[in-house]
Protein backbone atom coordinates (compact mmCIF):
# COMPACT_ATOMS: atom_id res chain seq x y z
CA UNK A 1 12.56 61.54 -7.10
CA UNK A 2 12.69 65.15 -8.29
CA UNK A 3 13.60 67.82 -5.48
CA UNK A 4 11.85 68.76 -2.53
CA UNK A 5 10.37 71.56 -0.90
CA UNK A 6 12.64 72.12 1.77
CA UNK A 7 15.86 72.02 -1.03
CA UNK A 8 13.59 74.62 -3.60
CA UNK A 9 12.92 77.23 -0.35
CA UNK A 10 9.67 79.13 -0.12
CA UNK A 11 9.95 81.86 -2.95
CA UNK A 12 12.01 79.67 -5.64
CA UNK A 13 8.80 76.88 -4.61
CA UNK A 14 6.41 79.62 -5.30
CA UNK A 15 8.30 80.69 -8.70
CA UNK A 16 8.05 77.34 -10.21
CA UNK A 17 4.24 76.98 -9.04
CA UNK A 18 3.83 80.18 -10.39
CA UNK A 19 5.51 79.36 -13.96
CA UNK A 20 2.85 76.23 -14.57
CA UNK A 21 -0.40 78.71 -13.91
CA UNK A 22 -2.28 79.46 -16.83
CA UNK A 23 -4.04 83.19 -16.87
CA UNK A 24 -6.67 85.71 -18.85
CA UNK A 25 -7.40 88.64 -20.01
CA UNK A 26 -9.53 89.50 -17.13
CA UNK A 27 -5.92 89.49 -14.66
CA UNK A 28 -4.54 92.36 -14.35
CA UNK A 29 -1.89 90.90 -12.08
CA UNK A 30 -1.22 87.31 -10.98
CA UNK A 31 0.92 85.56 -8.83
CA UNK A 32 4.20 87.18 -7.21
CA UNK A 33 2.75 90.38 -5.48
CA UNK A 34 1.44 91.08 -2.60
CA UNK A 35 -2.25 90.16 -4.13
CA UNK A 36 -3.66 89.75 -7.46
CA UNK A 37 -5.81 91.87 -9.39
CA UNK A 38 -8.60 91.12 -11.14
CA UNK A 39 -10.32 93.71 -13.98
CA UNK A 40 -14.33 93.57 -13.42
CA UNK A 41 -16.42 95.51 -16.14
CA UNK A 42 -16.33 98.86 -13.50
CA UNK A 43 -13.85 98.11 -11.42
CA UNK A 44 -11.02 96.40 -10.16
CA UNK A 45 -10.61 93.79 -7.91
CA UNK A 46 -7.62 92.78 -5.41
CA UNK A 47 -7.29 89.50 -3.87
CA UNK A 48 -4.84 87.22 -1.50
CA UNK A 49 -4.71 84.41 0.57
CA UNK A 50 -3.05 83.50 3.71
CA UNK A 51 -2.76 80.16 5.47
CA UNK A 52 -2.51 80.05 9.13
CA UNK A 53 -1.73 76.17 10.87
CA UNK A 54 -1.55 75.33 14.20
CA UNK A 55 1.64 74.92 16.05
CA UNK A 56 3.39 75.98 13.04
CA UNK A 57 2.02 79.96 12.78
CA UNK A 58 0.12 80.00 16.43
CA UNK A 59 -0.67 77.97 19.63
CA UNK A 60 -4.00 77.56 21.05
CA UNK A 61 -2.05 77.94 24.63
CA UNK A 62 -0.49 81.38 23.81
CA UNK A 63 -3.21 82.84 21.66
CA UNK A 64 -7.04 82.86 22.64
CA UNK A 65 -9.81 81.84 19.67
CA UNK A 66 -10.16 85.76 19.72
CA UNK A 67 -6.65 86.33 18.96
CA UNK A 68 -5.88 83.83 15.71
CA UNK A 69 -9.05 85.31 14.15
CA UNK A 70 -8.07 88.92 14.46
CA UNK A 71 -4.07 87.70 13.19
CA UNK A 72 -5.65 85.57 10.09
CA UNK A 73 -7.91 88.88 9.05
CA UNK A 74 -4.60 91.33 9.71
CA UNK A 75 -2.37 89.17 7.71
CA UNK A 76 -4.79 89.24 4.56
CA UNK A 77 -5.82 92.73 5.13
CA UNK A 78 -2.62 94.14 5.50
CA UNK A 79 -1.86 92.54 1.94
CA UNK A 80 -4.82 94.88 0.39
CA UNK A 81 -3.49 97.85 1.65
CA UNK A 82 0.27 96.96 0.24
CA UNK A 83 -1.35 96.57 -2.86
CA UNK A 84 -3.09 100.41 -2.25
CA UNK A 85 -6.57 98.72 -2.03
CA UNK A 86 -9.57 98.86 0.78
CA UNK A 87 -10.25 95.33 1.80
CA UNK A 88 -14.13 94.21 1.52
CA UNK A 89 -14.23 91.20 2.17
CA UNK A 90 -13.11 87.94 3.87
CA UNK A 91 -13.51 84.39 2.52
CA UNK A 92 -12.48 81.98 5.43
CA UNK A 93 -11.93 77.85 5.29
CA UNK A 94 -11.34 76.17 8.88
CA UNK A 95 -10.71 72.67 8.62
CA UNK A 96 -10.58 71.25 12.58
CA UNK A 97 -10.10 68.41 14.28
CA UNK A 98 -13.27 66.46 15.59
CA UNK A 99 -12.87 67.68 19.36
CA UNK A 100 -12.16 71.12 18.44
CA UNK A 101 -13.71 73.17 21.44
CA UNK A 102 -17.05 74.89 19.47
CA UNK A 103 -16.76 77.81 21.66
CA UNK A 104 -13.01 78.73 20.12
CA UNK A 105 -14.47 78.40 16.72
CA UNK A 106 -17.04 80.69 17.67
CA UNK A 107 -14.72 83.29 19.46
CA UNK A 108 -12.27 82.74 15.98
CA UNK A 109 -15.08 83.84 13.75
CA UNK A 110 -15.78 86.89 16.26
CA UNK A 111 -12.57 87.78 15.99
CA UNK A 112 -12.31 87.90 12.14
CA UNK A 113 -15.36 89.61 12.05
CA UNK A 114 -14.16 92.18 14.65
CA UNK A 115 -10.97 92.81 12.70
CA UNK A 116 -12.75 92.97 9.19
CA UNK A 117 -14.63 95.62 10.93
CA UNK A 118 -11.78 97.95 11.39
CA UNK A 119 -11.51 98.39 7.47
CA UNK A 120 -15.09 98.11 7.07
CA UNK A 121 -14.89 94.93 5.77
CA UNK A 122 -17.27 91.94 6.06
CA UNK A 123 -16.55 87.87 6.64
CA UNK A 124 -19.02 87.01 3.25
CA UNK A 125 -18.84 83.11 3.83
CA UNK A 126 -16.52 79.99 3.66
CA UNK A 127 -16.07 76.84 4.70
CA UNK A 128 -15.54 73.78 7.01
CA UNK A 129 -14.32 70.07 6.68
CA UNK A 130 -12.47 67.93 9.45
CA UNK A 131 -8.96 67.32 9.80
CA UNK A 132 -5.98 66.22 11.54
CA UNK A 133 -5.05 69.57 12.09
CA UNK A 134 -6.59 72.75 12.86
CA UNK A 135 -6.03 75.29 10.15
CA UNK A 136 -7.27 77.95 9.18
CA UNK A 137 -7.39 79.65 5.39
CA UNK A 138 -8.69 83.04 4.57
CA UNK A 139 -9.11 84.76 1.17
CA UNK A 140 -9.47 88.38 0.97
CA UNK A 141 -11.02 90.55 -1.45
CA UNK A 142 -10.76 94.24 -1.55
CA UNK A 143 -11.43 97.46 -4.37
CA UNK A 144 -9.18 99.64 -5.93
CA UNK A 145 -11.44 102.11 -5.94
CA UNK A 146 -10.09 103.46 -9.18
CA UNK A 147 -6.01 103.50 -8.51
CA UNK A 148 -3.41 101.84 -9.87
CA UNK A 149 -2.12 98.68 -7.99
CA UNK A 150 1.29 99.66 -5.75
CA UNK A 151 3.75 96.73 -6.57
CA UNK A 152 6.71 95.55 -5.71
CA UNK A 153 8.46 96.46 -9.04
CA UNK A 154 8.23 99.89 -9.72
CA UNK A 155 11.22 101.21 -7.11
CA UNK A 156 14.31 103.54 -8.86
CA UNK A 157 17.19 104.64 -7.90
CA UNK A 158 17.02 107.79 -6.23
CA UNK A 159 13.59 106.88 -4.49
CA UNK A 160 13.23 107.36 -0.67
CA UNK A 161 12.50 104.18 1.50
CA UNK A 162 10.23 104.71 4.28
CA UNK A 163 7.71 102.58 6.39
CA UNK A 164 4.87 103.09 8.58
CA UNK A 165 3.50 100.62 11.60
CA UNK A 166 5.16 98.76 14.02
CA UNK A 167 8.49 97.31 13.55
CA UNK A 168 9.46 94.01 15.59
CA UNK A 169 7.07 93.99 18.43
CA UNK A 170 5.35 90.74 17.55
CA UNK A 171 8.46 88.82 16.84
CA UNK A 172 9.69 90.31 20.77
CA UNK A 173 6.35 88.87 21.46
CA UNK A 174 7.13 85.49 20.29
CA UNK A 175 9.99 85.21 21.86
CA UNK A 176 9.00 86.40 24.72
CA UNK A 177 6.19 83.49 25.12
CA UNK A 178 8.53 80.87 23.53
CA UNK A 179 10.53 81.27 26.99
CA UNK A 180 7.82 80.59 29.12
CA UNK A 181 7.03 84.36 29.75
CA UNK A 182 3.63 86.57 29.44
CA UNK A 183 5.18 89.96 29.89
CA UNK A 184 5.57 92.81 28.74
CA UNK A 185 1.91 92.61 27.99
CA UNK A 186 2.59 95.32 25.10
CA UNK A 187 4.82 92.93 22.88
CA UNK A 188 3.03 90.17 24.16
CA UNK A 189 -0.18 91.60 22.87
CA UNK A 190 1.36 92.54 19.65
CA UNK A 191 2.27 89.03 18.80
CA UNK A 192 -1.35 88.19 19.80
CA UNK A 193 -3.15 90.51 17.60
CA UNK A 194 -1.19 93.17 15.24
CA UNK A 195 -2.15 96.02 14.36
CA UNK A 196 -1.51 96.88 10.39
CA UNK A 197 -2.11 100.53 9.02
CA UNK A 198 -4.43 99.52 6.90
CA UNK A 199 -5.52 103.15 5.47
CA UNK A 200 -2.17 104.30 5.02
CA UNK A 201 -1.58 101.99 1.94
CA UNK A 202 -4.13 103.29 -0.54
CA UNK A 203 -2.81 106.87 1.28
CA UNK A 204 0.53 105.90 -0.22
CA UNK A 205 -0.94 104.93 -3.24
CA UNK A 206 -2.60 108.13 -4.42
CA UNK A 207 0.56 110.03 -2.85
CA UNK A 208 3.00 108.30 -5.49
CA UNK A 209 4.20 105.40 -3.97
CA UNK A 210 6.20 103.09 -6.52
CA UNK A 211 6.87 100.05 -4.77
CA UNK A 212 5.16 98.73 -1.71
CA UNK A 213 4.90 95.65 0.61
CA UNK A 214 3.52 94.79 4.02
CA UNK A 215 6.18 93.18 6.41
CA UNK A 216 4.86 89.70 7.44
CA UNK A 217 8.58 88.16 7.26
CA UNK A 218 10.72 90.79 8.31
CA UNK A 219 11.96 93.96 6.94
CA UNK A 220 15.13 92.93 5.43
CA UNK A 221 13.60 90.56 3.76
CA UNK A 222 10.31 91.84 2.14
CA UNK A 223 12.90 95.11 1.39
CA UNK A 224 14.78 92.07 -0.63
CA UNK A 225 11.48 91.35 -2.55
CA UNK A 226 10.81 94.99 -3.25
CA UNK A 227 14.79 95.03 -4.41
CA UNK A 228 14.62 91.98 -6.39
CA UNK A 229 11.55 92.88 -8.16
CA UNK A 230 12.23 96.29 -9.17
CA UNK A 231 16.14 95.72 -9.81
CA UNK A 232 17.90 97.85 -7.39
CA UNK A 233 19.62 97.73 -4.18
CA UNK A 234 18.38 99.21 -1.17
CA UNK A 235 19.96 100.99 1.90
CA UNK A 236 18.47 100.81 5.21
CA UNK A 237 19.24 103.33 7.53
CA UNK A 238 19.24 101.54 10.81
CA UNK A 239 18.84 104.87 12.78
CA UNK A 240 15.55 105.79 11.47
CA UNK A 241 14.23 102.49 12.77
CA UNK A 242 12.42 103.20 16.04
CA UNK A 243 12.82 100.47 19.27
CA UNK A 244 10.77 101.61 22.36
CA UNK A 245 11.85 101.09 25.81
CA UNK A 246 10.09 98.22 26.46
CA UNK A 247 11.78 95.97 23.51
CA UNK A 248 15.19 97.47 24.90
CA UNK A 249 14.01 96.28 28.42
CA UNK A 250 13.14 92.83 26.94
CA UNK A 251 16.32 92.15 24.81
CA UNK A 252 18.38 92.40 27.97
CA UNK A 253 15.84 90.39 29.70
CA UNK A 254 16.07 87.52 27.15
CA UNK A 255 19.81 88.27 25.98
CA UNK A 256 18.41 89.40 22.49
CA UNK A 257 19.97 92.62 20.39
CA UNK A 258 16.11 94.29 19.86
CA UNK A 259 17.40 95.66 16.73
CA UNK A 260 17.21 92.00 15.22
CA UNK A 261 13.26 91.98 15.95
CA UNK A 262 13.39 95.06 14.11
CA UNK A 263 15.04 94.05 11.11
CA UNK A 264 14.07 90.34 11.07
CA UNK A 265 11.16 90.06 13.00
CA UNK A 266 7.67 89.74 10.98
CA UNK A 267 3.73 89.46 11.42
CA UNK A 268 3.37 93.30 12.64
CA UNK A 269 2.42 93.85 9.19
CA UNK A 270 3.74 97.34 8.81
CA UNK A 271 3.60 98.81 5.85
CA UNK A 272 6.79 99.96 3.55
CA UNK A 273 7.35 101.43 0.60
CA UNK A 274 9.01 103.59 -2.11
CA UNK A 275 8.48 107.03 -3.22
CA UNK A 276 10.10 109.53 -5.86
CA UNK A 277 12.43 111.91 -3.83
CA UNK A 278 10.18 115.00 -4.56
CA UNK A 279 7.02 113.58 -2.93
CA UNK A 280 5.85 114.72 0.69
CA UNK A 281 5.89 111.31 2.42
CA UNK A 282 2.37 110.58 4.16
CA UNK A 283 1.76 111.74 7.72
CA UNK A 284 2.92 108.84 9.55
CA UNK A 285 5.50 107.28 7.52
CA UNK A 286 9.03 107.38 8.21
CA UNK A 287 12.10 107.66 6.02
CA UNK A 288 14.59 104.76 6.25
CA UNK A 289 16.57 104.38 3.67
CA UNK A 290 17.23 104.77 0.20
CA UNK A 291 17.42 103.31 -3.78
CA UNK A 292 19.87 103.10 -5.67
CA UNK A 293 21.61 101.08 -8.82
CA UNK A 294 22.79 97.71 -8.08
CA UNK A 295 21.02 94.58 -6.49
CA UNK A 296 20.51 93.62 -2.75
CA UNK A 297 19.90 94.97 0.58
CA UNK A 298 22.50 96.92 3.25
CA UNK A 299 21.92 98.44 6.32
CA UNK A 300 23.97 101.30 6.92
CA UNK A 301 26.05 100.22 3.45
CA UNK A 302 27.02 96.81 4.74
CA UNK A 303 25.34 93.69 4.39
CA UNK A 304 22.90 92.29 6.79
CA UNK A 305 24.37 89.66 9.52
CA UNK A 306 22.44 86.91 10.80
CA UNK A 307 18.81 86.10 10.06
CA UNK A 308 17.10 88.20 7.65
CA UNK A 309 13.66 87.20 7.75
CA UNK A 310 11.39 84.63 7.92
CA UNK A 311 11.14 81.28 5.21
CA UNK A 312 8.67 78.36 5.46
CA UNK A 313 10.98 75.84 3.93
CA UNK A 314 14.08 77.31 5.34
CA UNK A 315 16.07 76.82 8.15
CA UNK A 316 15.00 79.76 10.34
């Protein structure tokens, strides 16, 4: 018996997927980003996929119908707008146990349709099947509109690091409801539904933005995949990273340092990115940190302790 998931780890898994996928002329960019890219005889198309599964990335007793729809569309959506595209559309597969409650599935669609909405997007079809387990897939498409795709390889040295979006409120969130807790209803709610800056991506794009990714794992480590792509290292500056009150108030609560949502925590879906030193960031986006020769991520020059970010096959 060969090795197994778990040994590989998520990215190295993907990597060796990756390496057996055939391709043509017509992709512009395939596995490895945030979202391919497809070339159409106009235009340009992006497109990702995200997987959600119960009691793995949600529970039907923390998070409303409502709620898993609008997370499923953000985490897609959000991977458009790294990419510098407008999302258009949302492909969604549901496969559900036999006594799944028809009224959640209902208030699930309405809640992918309501968050497809905010980017003027559209849920275009999909598909159902039973299971053993509810899950939920959803494959988003999204348009260029005539700019070049932001990746996560074009960072240099000298660039300025800077992000936009909220920072570590869902993962307070989670941890929050994982001790038995519903408040504060702000990083409660942010867990429950996040809130990605979905037009500040192609804003970045068209302002020179050379690397880019959404945060869905943590900061630290989708920096990493930024670093790792574009062969640099990358210096956070840990006092540019804003923590409200309220996540303050709840890491003494819980016994939690906040800053670790902040550098760790994912599924806000903020957006960060790199841009040449001479460019006028975006409205909105704050510097944190900056590129340089070498390979890895710091924060504040030394290297990151304790968890980084999240990993579907690791230990977490």
């Amino acid at each position: 018996m060969g090795d197994t998931a778990a040994e590989y780890g998520e990215f190295r898994l993907i990597d060796r997927i990756s390496r057996s996928l055939s391709t043509n002329r017509r992709v512009v960019l395939g596995p490895g980003d945030d979202a391919a890219v497809l070339a159409t005889r106009d235009r340009q198309v992006v497109a990702c996929t995200d997987m959600l599964i119960e009691g793995r990335h949600f529970r039907c007793d923390w998070s409303s119908g409502d709620d898993v729809g609008h997370r499923a569309a953000a985490a897609n959506m959000a991977d458009i707008a790294a990419m510098g595209g407008r999302p258009t559309g949302l492909l969604t597969a549901v496969s559900v146990p036999a006594d799944t409650d028809v009224d959640w599935l209902v208030a699930l669609a309405e809640g992918l349709s309501s968050e497809a909405e905010v980017t003027g997007a559209a849920v275009i079809g999909g598909d159902t099947t039973r299971g053993e387990q509810l899950t939920i897939a959803v494959t988003a498409l999204g348009d260029m509109e005539g700019c070049r795709p932001v990746r996560r390889s074009g960072a240099q040295p000298g660039d300025v690091l800077a992000y936009v979006g909220r920072l570590g409120w869902a993962a307070a969130g989670l941890t929050v409801l994982a001790r038995g807790f519903r408040s504060p209803g702000a990083l409660v709610g942010a867990y429950r539904r996040p809130q990605p800056p979905y037009a500040s991506g192609p804003i970045a794009a068209t302002m020179g933005a050379t690397a880019m990714i959404d945060v869905s794992d943590g900061l630290l480590a989708d920096v990493g995949h930024i670093a790792e792509e574009s062969a640099v290292a990358i210096d956070v500056d840990g006092d540019r990273l804003d923590v409200p009150e309220s996540m303050y108030r709840a890491g003494e609560a819980l016994g939690v340092d906040p800053r670790q949502w902040v550098l760790s925590g994912g599924d806000d879906h903020a957006l960060v990115a790199t841009f040449p030193p001479d460019v006028i960031l975006p409205a909105d986006w704050i510097p944190c940190g900056r590129v340089a020769e070498g390979h890895g991520v710091t924060v504040d020059g030394q290297s990151p302790t304790g968890a980084t970010g999240w990993d579907h096959f690791g230990p977490n």
